[in-house]
N, C-alpha and C. Protein backbone atom coordinates (compact mmCIF):
# COMPACT_ATOMS: atom_id res chain seq x y z
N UNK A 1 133.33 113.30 155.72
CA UNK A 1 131.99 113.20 156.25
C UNK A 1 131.03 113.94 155.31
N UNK A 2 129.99 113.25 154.79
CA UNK A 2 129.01 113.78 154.22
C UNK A 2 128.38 114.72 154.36
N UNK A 3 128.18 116.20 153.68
CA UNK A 3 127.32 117.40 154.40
C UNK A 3 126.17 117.40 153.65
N UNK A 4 125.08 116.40 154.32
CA UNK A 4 123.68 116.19 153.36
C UNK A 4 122.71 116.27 154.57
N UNK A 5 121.88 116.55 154.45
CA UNK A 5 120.32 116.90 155.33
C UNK A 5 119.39 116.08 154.63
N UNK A 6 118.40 115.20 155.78
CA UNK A 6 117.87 114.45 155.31
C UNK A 6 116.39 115.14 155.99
N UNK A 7 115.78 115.51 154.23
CA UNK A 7 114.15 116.24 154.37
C UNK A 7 113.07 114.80 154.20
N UNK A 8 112.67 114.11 155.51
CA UNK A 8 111.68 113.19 155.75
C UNK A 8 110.40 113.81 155.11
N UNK A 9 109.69 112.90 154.06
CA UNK A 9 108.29 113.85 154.01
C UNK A 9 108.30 115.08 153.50
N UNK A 10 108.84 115.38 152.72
CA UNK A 10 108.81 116.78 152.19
C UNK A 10 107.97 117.17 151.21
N UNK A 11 106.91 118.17 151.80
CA UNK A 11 105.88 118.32 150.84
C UNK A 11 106.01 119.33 150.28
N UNK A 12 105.27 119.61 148.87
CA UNK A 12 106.07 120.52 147.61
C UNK A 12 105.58 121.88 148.40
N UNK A 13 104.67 122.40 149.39
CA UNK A 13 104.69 123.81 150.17
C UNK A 13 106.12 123.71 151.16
N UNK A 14 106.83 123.23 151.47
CA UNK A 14 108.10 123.42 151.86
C UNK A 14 108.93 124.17 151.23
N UNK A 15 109.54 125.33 152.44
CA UNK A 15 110.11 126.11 151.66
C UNK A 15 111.88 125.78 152.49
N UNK A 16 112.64 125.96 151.49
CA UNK A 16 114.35 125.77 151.99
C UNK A 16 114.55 126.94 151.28
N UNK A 17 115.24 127.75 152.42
CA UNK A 17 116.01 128.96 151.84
C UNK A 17 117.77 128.65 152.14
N UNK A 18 118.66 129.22 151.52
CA UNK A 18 120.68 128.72 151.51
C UNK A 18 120.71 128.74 150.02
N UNK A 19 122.02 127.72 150.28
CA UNK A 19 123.02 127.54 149.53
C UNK A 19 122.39 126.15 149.31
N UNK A 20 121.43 125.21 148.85
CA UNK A 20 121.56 124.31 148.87
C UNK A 20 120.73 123.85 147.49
N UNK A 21 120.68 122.35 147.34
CA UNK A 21 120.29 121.80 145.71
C UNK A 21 119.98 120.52 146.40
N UNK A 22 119.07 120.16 145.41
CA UNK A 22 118.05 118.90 145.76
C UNK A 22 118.42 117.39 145.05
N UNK A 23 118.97 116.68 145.97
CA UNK A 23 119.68 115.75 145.48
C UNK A 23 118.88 114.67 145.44
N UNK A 24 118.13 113.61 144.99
CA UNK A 24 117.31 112.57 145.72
C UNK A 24 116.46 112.86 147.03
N UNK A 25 116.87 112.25 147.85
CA UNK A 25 115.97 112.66 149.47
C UNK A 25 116.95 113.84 150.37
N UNK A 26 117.53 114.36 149.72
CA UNK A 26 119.05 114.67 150.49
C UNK A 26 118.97 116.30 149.84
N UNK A 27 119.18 116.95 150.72
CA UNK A 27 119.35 118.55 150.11
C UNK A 27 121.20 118.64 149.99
N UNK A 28 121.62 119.26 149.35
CA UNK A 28 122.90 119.24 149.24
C UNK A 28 123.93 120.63 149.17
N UNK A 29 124.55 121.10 150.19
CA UNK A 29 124.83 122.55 150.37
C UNK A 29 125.74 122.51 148.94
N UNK A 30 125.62 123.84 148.37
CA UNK A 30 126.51 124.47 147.64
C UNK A 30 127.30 125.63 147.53
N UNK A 31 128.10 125.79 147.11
CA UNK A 31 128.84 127.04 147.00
C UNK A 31 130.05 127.40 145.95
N UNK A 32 129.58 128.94 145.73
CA UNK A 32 130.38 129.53 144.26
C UNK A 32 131.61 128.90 144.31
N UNK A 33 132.79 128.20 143.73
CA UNK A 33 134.07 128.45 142.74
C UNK A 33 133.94 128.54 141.98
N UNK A 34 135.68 128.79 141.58
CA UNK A 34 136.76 130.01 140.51
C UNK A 34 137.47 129.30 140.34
N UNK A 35 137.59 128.81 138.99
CA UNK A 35 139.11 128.07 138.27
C UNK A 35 139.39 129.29 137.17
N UNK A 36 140.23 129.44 137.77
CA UNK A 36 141.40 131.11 137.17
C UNK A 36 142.40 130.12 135.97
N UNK A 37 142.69 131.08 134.69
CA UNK A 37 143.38 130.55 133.75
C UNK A 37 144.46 131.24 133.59
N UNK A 38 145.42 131.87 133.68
CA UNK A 38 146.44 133.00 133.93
C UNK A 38 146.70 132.74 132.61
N UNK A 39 147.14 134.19 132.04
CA UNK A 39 147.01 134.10 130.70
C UNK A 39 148.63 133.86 129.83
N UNK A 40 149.15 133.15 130.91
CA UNK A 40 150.64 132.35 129.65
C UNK A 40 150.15 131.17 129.71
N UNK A 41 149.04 130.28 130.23
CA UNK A 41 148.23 129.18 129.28
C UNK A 41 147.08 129.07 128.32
N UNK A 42 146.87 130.59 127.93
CA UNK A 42 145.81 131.05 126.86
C UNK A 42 146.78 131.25 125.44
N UNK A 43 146.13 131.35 124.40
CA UNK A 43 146.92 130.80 123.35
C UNK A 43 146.37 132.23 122.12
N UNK A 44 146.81 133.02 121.79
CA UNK A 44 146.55 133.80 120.48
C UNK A 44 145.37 132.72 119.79
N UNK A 45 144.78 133.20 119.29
CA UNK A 45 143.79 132.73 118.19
C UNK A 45 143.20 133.57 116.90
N UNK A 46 143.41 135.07 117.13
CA UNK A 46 142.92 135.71 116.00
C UNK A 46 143.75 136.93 116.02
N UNK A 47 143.82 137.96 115.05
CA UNK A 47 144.05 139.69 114.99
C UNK A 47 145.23 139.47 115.18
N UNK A 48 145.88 140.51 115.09
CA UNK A 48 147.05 141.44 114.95
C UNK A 48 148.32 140.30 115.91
N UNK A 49 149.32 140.27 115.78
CA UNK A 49 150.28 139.05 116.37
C UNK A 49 150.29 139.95 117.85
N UNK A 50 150.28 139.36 118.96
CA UNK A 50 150.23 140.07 120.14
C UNK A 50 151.65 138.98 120.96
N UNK A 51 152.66 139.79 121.87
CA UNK A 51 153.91 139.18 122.31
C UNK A 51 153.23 139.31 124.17
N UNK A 52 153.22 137.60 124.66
CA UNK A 52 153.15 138.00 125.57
C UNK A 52 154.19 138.23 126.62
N UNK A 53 154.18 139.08 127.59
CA UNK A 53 155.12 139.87 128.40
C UNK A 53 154.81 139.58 129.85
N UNK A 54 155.73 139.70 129.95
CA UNK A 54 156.31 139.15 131.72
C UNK A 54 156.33 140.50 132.70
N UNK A 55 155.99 140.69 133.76
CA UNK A 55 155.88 141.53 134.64
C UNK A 55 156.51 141.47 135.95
N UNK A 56 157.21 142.07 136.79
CA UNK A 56 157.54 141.34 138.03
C UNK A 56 158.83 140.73 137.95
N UNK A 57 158.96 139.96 139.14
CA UNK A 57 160.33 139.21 139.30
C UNK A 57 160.04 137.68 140.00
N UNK A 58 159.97 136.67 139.72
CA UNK A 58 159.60 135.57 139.80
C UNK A 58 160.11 135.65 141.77
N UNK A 59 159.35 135.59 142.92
CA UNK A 59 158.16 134.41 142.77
C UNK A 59 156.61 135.40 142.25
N UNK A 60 157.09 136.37 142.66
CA UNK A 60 156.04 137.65 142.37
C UNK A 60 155.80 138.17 141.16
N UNK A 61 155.92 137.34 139.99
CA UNK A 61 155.91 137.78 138.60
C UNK A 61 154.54 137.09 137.66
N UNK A 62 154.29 137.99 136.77
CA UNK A 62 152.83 137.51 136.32
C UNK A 62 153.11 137.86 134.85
N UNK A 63 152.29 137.06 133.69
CA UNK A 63 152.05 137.20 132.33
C UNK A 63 150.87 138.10 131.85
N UNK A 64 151.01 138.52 130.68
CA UNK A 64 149.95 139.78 130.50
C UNK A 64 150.07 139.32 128.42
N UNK A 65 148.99 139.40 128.11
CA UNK A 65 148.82 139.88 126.63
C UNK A 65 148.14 140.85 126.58
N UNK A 66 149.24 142.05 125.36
CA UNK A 66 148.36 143.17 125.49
C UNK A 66 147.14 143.24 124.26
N UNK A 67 146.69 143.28 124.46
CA UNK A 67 145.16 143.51 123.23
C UNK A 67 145.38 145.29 123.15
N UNK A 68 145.25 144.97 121.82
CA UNK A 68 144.97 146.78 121.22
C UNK A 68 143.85 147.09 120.47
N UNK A 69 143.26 147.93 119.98
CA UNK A 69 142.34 148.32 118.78
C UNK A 69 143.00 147.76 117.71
N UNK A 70 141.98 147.59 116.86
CA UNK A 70 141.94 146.84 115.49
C UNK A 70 140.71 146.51 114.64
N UNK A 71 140.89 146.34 113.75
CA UNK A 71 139.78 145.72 112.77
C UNK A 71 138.97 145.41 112.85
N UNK A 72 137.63 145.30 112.36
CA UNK A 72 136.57 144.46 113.21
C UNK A 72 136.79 142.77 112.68
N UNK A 73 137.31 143.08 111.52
CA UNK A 73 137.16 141.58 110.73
C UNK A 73 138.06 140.78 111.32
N UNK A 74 139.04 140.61 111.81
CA UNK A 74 139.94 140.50 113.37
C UNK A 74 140.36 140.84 113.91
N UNK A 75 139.34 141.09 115.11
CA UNK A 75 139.78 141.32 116.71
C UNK A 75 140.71 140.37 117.18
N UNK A 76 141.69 140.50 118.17
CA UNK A 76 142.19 140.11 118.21
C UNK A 76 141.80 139.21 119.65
N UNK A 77 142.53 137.69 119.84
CA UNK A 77 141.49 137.07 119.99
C UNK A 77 142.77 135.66 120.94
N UNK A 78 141.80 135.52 122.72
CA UNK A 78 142.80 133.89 122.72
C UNK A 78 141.64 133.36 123.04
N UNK A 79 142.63 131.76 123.56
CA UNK A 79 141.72 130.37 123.09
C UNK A 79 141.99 129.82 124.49
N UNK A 80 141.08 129.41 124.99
CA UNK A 80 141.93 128.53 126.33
C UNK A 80 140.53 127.03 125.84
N UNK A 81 140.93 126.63 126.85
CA UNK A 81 139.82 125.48 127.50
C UNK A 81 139.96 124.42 128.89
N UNK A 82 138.66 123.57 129.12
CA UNK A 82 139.01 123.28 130.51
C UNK A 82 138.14 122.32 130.84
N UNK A 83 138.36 121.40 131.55
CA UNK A 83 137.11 120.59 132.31
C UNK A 83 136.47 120.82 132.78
N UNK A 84 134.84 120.65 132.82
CA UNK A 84 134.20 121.08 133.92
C UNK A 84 134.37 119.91 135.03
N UNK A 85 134.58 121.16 136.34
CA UNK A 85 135.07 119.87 136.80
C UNK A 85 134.05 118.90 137.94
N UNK A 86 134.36 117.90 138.68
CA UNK A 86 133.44 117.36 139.01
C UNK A 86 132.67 117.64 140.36
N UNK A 87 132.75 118.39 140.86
CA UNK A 87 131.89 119.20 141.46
C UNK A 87 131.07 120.26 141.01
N UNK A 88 130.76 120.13 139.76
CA UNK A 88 130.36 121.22 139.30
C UNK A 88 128.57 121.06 139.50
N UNK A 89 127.92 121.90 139.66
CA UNK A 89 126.54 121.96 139.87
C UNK A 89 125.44 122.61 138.69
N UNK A 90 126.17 123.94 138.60
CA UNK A 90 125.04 124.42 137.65
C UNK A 90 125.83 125.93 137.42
N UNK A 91 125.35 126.96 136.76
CA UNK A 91 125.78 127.99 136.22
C UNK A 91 127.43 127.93 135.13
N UNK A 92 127.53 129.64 135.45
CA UNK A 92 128.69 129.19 134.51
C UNK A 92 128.98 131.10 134.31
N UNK A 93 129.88 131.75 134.61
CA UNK A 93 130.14 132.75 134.58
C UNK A 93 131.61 133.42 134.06
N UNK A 94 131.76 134.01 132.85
CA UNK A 94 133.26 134.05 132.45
C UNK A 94 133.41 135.63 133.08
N UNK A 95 134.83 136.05 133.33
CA UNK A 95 135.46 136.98 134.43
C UNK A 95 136.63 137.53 133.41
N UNK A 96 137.13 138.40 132.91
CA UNK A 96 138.18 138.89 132.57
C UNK A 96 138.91 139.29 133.75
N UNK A 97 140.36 139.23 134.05
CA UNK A 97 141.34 139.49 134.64
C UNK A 97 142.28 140.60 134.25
N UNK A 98 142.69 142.24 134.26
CA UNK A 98 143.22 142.87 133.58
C UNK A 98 143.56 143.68 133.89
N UNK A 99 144.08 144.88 133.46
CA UNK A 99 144.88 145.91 133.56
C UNK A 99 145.07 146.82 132.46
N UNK A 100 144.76 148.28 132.73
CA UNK A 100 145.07 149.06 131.47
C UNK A 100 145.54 150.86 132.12
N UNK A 101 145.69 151.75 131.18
CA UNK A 101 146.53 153.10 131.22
C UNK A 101 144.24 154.05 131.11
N UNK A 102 144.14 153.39 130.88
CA UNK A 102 142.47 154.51 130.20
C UNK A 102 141.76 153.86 131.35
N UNK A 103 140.54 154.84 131.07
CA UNK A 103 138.91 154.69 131.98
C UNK A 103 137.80 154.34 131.13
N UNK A 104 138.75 154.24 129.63
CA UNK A 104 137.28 154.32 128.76
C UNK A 104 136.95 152.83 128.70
N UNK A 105 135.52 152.56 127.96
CA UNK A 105 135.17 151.36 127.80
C UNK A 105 135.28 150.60 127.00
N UNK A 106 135.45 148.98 126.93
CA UNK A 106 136.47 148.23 126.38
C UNK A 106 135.00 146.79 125.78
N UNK A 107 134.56 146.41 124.89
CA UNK A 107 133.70 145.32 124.61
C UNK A 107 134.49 144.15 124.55
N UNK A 108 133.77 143.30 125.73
CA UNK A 108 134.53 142.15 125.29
C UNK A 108 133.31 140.69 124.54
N UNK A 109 133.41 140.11 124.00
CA UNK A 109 132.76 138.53 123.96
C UNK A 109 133.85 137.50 124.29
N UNK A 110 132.91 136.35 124.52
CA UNK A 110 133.90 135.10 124.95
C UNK A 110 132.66 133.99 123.73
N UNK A 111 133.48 133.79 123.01
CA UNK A 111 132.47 132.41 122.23
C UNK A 111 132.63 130.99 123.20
N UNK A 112 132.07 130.32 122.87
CA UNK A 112 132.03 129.32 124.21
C UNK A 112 131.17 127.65 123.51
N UNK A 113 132.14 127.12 123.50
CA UNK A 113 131.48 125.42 123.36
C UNK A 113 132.03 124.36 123.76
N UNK A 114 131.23 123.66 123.86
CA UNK A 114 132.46 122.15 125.25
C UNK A 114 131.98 121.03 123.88
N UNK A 115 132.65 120.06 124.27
CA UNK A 115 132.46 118.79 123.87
C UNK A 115 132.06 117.69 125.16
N UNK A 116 131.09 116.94 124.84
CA UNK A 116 130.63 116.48 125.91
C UNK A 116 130.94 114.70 125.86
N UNK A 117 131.40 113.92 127.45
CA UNK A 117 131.48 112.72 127.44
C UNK A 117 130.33 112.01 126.87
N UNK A 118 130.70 111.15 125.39
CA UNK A 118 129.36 110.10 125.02
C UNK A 118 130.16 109.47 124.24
N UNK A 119 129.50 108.97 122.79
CA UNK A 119 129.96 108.10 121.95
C UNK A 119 130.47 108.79 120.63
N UNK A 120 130.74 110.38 121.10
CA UNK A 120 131.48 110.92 119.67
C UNK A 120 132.22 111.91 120.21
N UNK A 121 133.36 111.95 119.82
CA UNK A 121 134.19 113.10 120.03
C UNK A 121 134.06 114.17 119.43
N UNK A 122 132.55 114.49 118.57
CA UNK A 122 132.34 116.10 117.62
C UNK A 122 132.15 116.86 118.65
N UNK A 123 132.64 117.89 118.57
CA UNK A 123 131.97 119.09 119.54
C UNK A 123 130.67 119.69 119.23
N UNK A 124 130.03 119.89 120.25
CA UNK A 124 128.74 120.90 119.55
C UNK A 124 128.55 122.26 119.07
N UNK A 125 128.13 122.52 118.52
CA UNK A 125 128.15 124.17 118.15
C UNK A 125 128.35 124.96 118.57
N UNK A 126 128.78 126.31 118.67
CA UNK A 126 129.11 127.14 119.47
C UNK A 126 127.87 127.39 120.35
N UNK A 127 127.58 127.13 121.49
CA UNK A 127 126.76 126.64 122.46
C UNK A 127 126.34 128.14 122.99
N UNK A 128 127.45 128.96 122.67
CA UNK A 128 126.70 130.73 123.89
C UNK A 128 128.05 131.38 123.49
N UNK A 129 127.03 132.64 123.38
CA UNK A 129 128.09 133.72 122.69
C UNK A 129 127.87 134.82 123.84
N UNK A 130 128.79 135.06 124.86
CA UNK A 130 128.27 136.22 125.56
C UNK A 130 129.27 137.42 125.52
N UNK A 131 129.08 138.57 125.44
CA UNK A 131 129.67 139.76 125.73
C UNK A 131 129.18 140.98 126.58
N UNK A 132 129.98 141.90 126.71
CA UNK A 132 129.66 142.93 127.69
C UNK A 132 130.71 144.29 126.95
N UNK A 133 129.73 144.97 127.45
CA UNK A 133 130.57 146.46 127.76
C UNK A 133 130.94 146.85 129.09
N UNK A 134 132.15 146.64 129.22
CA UNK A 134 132.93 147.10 130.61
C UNK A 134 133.64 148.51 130.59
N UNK A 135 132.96 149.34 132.41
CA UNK A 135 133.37 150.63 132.11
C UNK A 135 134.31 150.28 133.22
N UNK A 136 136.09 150.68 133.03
CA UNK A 136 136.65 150.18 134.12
C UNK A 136 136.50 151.10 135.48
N UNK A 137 137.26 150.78 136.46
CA UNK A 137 136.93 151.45 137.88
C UNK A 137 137.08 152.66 138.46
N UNK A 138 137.98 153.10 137.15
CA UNK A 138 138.79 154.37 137.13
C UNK A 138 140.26 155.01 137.41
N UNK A 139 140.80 153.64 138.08
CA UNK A 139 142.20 153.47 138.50
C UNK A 139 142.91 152.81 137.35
N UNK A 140 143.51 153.58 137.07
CA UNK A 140 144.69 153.21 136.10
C UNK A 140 146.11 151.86 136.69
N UNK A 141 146.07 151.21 135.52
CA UNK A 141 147.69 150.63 136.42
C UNK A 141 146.96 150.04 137.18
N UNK A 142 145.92 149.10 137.81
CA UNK A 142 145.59 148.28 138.65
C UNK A 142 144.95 147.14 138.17
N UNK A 143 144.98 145.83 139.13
CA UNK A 143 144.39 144.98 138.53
C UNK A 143 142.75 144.69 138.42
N UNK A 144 142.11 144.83 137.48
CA UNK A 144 140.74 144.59 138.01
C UNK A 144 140.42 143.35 137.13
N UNK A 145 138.82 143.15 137.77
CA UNK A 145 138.18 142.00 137.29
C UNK A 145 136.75 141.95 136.76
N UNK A 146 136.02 142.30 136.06
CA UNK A 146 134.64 142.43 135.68
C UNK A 146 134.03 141.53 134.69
N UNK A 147 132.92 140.95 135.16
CA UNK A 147 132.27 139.88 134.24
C UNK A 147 132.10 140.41 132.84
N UNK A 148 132.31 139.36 131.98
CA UNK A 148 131.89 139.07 130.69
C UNK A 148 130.35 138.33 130.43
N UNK A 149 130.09 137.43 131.23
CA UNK A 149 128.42 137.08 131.01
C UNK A 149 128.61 135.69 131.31
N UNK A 150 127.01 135.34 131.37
CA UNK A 150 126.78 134.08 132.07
C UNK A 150 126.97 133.13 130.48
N UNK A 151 127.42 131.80 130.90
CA UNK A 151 127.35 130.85 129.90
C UNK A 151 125.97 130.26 129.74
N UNK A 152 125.61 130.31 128.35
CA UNK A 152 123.65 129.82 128.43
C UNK A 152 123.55 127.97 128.73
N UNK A 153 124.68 127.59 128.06
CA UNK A 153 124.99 126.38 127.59
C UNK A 153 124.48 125.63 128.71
N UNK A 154 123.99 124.31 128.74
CA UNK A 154 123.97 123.12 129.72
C UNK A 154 125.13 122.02 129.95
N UNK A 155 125.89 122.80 130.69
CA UNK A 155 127.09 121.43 131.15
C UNK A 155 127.28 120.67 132.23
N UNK A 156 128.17 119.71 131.61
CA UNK A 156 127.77 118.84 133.22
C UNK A 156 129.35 118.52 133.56
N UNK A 157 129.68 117.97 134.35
CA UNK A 157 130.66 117.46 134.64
C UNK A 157 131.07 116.42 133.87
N UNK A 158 132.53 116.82 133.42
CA UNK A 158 133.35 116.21 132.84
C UNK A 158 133.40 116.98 131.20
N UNK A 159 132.67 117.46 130.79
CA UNK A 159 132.81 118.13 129.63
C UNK A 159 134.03 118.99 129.59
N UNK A 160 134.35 119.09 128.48
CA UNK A 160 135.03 119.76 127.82
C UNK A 160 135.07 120.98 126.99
N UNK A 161 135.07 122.14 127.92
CA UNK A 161 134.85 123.51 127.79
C UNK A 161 135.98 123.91 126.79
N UNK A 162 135.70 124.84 125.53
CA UNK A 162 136.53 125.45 124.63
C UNK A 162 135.97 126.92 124.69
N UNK A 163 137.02 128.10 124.18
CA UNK A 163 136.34 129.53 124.65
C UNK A 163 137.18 130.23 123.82
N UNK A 164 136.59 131.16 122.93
CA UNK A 164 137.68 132.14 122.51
C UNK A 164 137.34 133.51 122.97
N UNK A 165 138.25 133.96 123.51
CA UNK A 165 137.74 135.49 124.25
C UNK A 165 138.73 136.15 123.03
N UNK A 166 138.16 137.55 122.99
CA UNK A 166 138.32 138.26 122.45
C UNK A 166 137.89 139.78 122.60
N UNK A 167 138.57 140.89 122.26
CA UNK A 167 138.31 142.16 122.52
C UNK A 167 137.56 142.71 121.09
N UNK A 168 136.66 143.30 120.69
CA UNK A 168 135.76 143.76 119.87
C UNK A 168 136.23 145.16 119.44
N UNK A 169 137.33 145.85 119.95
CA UNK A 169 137.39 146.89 119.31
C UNK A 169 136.96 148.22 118.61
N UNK A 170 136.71 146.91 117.16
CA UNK A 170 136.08 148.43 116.72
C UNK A 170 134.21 148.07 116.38
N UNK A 171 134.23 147.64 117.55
CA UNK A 171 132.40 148.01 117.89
C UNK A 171 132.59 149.38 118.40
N UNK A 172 131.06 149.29 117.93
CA UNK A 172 131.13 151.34 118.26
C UNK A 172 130.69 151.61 119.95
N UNK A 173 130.66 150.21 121.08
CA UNK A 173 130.48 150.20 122.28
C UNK A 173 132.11 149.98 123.04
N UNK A 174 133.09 150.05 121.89
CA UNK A 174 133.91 150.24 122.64
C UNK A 174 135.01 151.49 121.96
N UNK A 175 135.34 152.50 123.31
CA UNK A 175 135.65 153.89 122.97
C UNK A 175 137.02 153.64 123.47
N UNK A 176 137.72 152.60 123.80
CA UNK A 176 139.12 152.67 124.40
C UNK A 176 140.01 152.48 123.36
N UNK A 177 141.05 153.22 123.36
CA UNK A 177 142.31 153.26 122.37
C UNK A 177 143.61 152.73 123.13
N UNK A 178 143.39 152.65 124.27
CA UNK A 178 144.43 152.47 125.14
C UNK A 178 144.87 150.11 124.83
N UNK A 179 145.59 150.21 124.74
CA UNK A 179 146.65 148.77 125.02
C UNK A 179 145.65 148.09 126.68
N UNK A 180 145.37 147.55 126.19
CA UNK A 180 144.16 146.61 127.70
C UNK A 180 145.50 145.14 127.49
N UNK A 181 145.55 144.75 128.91
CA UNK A 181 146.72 144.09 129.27
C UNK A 181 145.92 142.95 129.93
N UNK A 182 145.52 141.52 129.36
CA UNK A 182 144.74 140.68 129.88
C UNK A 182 145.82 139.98 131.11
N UNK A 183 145.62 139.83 132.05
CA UNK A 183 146.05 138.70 132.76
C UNK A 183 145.59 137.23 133.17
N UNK A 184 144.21 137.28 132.78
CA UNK A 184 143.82 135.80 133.32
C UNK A 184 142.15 135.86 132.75
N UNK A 185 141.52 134.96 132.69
CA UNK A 185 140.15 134.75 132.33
C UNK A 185 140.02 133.63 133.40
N UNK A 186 138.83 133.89 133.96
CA UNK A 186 138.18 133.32 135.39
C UNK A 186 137.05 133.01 134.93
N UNK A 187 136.71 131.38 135.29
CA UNK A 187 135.11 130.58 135.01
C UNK A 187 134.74 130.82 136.68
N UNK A 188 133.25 131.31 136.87
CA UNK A 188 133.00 131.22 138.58
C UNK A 188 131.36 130.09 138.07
N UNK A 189 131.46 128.84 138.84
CA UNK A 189 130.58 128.03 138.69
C UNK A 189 129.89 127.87 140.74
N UNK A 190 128.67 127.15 140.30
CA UNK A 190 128.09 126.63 141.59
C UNK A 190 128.50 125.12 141.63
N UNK A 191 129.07 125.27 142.91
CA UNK A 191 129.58 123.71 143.26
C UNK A 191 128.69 122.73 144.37
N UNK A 192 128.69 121.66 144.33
CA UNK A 192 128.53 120.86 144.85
C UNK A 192 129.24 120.78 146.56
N UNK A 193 129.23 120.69 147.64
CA UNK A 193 130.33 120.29 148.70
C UNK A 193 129.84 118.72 148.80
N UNK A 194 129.04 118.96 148.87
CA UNK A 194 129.05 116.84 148.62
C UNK A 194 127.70 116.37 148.14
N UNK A 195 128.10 115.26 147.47
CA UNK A 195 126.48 114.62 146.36
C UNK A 195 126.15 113.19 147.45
N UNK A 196 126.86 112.72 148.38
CA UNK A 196 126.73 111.79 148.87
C UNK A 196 125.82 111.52 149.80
């Protein structure tokens, strides 16, 4: 069943406050998802050879790459990518997934470019470069999660998202020496619940 509201006459002093997006005559509720990438389908791409490691005991067992300090000229660095998928509405937010032994702070960037459905398979340029300085929570040994930054890029559904995340090291905004243990990189987008 369709979840659409039909605004008869709607004049531009109308105000709609929610979750919702303007479809034709039809307002259309929305709401945040999370397509999580767990990081034994992320792939090395740059720096120092990193082994990834298993945690746990299968059904309760999880993958981890550890990222260390290093070089600036390569950080060390993975690659994932993904569909946007077809509920997708608008935004675009990348999430590190992780775990480490320190409190100090850790720089991350994520480079970021899709290839989009048309009449060429080139990808476009690296579309948005975002990074952050993350101060973690203070708990050691736990899992946390803190944004990396919004994607600037304009995507739509069905594109083809490419991303290399990477830890920055030896920027002078990041003071951690400690082994940072990625578990997953998380896209949080605004969805659609129905266009119909």
């Amino acid at each position: 069943m369709a979840q659409t509201v039909t605004i008869p006459n709607i004049a531009g002093a109308e105000t709609i406050t929610g979750p919702w997006t303007f479809s034709g005559n039809f307002v259309v509720p929305t709401r945040t998802r999370k397509l999580f990438l767990p990081s034994n389908i992320l792939v090395q791409s740059n720096g120092t050879a990193m082994t990834l490691t298993t945690q746990g005991t299968y059904p309760d067992s999880w993958s981890q790459w550890p990222m260390v300090t290093g070089p600036a000229a390569a950080p060390q660095a993975l690659y994932g990518g993904f569909m946007v998928p077809v509920d997708y509405d608008s935004g675009g937010e990348f999430f590190v997934w992780y775990s480490q032994s320190s409190t100090s702070v850790a720089l991350w960037r994520a480079e970021v470019n899709y290839i989009e459905r048309a009449n060429t398979n080139d990808p476009t340029a690296a579309a948005s470069v975002v990074a952050a300085s993350i101060t973690p929570d203070g708990v050691v040994n736990q899992t946390q999660r803190d944004s990396v930054g919004t994607v600037l890029a304009t995507l739509t559904s069905g594109n083809w998202v490419r991303f290399n995340f990477e830890r920055d090291s030896a920027h002078a905004d990041d003071t951690n020496a400690d082994t940072i243990r990625i578990i997953g990189i998380e896209f949080s987008y605004t969805a659609r619940q129905s266009n119909t």
